[in-house]
PDB file of N, CA and C in Angstrom:
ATOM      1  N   UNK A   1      56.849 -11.230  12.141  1.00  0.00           N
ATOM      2  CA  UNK A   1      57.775 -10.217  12.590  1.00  0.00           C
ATOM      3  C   UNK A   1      58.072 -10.426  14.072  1.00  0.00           C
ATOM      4  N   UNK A   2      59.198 -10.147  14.724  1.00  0.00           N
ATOM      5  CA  UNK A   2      59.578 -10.476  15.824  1.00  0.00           C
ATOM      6  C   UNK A   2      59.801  -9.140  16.766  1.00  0.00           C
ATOM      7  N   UNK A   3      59.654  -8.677  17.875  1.00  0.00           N
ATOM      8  CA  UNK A   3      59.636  -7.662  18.657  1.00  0.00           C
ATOM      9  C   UNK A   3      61.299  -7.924  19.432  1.00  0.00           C
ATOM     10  N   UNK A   4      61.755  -6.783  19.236  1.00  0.00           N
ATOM     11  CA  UNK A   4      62.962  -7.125  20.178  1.00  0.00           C
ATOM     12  C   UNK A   4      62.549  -5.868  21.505  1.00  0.00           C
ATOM     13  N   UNK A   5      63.185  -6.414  22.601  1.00  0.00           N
ATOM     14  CA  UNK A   5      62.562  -5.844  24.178  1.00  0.00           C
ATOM     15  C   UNK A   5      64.094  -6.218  24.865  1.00  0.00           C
ATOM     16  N   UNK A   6      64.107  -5.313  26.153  1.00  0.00           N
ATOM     17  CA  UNK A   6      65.085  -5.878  26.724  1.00  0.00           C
ATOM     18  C   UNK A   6      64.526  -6.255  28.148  1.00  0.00           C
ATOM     19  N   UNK A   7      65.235  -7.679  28.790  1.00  0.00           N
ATOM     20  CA  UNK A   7      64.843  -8.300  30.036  1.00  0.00           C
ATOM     21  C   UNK A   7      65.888  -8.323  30.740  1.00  0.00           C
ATOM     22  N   UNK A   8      65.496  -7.782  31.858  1.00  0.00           N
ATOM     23  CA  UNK A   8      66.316  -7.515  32.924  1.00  0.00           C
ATOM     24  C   UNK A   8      66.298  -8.580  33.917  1.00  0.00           C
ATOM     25  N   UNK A   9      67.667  -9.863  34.180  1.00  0.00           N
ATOM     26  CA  UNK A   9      67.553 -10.339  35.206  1.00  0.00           C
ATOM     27  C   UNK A   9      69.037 -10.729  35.715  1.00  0.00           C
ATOM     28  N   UNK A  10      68.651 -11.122  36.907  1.00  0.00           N
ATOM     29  CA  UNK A  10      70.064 -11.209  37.375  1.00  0.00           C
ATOM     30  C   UNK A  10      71.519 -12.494  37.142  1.00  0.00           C
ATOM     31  N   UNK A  11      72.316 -12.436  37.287  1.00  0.00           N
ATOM     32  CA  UNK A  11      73.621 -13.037  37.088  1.00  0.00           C
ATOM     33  C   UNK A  11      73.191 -14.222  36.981  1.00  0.00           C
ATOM     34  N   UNK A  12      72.837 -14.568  38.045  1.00  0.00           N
ATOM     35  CA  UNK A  12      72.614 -16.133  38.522  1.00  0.00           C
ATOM     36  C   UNK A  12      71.491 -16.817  37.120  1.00  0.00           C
ATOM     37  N   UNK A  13      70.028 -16.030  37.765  1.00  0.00           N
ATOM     38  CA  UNK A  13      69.306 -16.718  36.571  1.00  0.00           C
ATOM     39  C   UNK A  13      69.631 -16.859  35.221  1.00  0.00           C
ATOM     40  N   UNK A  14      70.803 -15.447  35.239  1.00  0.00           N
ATOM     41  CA  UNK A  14      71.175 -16.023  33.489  1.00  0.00           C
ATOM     42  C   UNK A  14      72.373 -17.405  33.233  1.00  0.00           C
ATOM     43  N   UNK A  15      73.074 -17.041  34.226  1.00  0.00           N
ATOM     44  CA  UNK A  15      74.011 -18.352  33.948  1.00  0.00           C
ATOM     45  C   UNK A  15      72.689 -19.712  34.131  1.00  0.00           C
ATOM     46  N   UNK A  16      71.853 -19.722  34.973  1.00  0.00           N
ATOM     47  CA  UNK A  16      70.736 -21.166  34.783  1.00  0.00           C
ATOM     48  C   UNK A  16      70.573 -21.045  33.394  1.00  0.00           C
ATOM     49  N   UNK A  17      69.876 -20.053  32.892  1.00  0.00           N
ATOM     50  CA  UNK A  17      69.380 -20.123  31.642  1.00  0.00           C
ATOM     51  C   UNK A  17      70.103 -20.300  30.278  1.00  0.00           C
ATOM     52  N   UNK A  18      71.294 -19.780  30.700  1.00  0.00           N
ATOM     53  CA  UNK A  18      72.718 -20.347  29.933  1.00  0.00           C
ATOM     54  C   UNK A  18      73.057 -21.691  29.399  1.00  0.00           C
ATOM     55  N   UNK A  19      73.277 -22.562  31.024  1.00  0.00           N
ATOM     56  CA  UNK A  19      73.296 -23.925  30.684  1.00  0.00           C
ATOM     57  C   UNK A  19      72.545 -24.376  30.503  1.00  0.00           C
ATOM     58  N   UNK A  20      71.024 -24.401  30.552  1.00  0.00           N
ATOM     59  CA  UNK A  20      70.184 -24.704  30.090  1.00  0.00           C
ATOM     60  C   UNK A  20      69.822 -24.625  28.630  1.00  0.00           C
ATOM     61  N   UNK A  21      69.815 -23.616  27.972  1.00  0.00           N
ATOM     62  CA  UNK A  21      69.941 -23.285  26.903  1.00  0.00           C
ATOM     63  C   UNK A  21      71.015 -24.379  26.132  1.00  0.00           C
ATOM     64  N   UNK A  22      72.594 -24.141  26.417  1.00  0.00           N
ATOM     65  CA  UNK A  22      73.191 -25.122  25.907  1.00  0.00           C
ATOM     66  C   UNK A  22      72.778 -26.659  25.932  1.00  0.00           C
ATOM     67  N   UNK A  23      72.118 -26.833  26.939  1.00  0.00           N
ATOM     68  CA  UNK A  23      72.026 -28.465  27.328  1.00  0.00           C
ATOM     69  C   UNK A  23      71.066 -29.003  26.043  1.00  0.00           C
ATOM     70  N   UNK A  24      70.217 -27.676  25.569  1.00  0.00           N
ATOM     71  CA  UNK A  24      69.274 -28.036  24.428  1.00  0.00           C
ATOM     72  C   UNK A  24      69.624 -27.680  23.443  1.00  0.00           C
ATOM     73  N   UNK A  25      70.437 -27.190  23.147  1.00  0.00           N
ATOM     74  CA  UNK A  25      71.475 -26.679  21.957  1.00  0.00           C
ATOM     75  C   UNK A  25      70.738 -25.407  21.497  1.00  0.00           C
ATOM     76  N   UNK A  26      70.369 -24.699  22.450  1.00  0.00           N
ATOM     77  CA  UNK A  26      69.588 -23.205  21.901  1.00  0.00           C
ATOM     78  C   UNK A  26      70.464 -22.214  22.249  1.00  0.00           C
ATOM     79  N   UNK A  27      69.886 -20.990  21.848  1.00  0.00           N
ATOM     80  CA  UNK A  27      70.628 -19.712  22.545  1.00  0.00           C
ATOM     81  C   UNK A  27      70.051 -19.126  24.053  1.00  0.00           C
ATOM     82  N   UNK A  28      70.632 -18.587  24.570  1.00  0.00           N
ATOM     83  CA  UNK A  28      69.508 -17.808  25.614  1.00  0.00           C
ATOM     84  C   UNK A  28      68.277 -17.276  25.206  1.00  0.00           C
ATOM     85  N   UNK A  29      68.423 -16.461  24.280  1.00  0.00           N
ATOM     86  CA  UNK A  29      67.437 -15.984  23.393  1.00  0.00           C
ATOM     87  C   UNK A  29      66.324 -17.432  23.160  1.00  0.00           C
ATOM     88  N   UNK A  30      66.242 -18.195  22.595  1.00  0.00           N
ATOM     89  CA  UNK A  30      65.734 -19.074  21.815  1.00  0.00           C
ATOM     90  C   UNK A  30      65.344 -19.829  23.176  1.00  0.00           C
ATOM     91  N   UNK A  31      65.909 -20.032  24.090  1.00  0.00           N
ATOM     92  CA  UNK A  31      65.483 -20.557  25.109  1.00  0.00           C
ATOM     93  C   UNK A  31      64.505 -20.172  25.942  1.00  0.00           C
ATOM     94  N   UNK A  32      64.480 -19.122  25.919  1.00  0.00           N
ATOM     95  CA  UNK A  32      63.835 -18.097  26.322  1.00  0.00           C
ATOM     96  C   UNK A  32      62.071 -17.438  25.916  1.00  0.00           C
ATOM     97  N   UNK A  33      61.988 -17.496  24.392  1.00  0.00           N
ATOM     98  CA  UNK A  33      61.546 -17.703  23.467  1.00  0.00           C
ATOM     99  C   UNK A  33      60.718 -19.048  23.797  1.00  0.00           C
ATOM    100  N   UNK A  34      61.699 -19.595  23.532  1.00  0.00           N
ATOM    101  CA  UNK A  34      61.110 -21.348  23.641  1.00  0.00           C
ATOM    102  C   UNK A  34      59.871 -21.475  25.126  1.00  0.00           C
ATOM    103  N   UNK A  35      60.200 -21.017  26.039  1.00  0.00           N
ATOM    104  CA  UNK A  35      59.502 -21.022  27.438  1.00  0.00           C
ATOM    105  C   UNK A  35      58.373 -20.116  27.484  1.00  0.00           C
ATOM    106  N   UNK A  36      58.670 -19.275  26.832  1.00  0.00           N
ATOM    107  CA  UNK A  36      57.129 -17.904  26.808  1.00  0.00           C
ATOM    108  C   UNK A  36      56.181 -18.949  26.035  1.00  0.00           C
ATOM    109  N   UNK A  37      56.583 -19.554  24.749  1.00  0.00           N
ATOM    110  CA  UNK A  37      55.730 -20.188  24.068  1.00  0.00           C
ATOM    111  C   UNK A  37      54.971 -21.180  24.985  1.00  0.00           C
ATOM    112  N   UNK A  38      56.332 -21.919  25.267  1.00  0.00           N
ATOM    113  CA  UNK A  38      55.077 -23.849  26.113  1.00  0.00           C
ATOM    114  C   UNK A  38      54.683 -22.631  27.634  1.00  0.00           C
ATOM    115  N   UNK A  39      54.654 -21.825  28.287  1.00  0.00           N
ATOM    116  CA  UNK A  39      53.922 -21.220  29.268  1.00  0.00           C
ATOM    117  C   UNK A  39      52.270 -21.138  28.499  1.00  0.00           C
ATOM    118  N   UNK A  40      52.324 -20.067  27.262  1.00  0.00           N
ATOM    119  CA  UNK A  40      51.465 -19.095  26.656  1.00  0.00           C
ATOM    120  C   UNK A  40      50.659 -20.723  26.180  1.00  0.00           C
ATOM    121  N   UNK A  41      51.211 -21.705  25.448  1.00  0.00           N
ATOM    122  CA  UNK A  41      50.335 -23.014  25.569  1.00  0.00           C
ATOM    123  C   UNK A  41      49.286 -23.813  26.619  1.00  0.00           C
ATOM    124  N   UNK A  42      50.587 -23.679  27.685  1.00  0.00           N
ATOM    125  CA  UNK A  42      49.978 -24.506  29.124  1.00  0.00           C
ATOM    126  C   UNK A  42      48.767 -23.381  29.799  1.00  0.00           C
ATOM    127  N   UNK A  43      48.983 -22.123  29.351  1.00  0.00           N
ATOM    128  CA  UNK A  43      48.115 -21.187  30.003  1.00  0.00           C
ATOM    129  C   UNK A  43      46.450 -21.005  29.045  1.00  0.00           C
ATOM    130  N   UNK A  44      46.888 -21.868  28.128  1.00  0.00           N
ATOM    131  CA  UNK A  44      45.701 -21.691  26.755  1.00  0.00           C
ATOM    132  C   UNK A  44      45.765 -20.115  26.397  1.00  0.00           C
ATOM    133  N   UNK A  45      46.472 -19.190  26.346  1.00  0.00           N
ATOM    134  CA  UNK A  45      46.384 -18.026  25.752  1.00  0.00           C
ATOM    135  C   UNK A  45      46.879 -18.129  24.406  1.00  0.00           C
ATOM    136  N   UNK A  46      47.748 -19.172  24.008  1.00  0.00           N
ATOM    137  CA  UNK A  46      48.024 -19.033  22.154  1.00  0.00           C
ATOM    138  C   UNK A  46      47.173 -20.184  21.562  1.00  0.00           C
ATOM    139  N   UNK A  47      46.582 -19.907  20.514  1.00  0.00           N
ATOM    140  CA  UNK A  47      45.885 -20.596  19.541  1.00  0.00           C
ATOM    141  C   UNK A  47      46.642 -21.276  18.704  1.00  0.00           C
ATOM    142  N   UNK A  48      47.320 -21.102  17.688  1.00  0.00           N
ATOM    143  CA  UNK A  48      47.905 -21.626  16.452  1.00  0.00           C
ATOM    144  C   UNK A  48      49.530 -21.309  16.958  1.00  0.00           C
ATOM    145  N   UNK A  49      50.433 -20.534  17.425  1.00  0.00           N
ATOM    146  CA  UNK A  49      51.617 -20.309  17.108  1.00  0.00           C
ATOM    147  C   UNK A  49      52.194 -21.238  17.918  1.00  0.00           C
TER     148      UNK A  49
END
């Protein structure tokens, strides 16, 4: 099941996260997503997901 939340940031970082997102063929969302995960990895706090 997935939690929906809302994140508040500004203009700029979203247009980064924009093209970024496109450059990998994701959504903002998914990009976004995508980065909590390899953080929550590199930080050893997720096990299996």
């Amino acid at each position: 099941m997935k939690k929906s939340f809302v994140v508040r940031i500004d203009d700029e970082m979203y247009k980064l996260l924009e093209k970024w997102a496109h450059d990998e063929f994701r959504s903002v969302n998914g990009q976004i997503e995508y980065l909590i995960n390899q953080s929550l990895h590199q930080a050893g706090r997720c096990a299996s997901y």
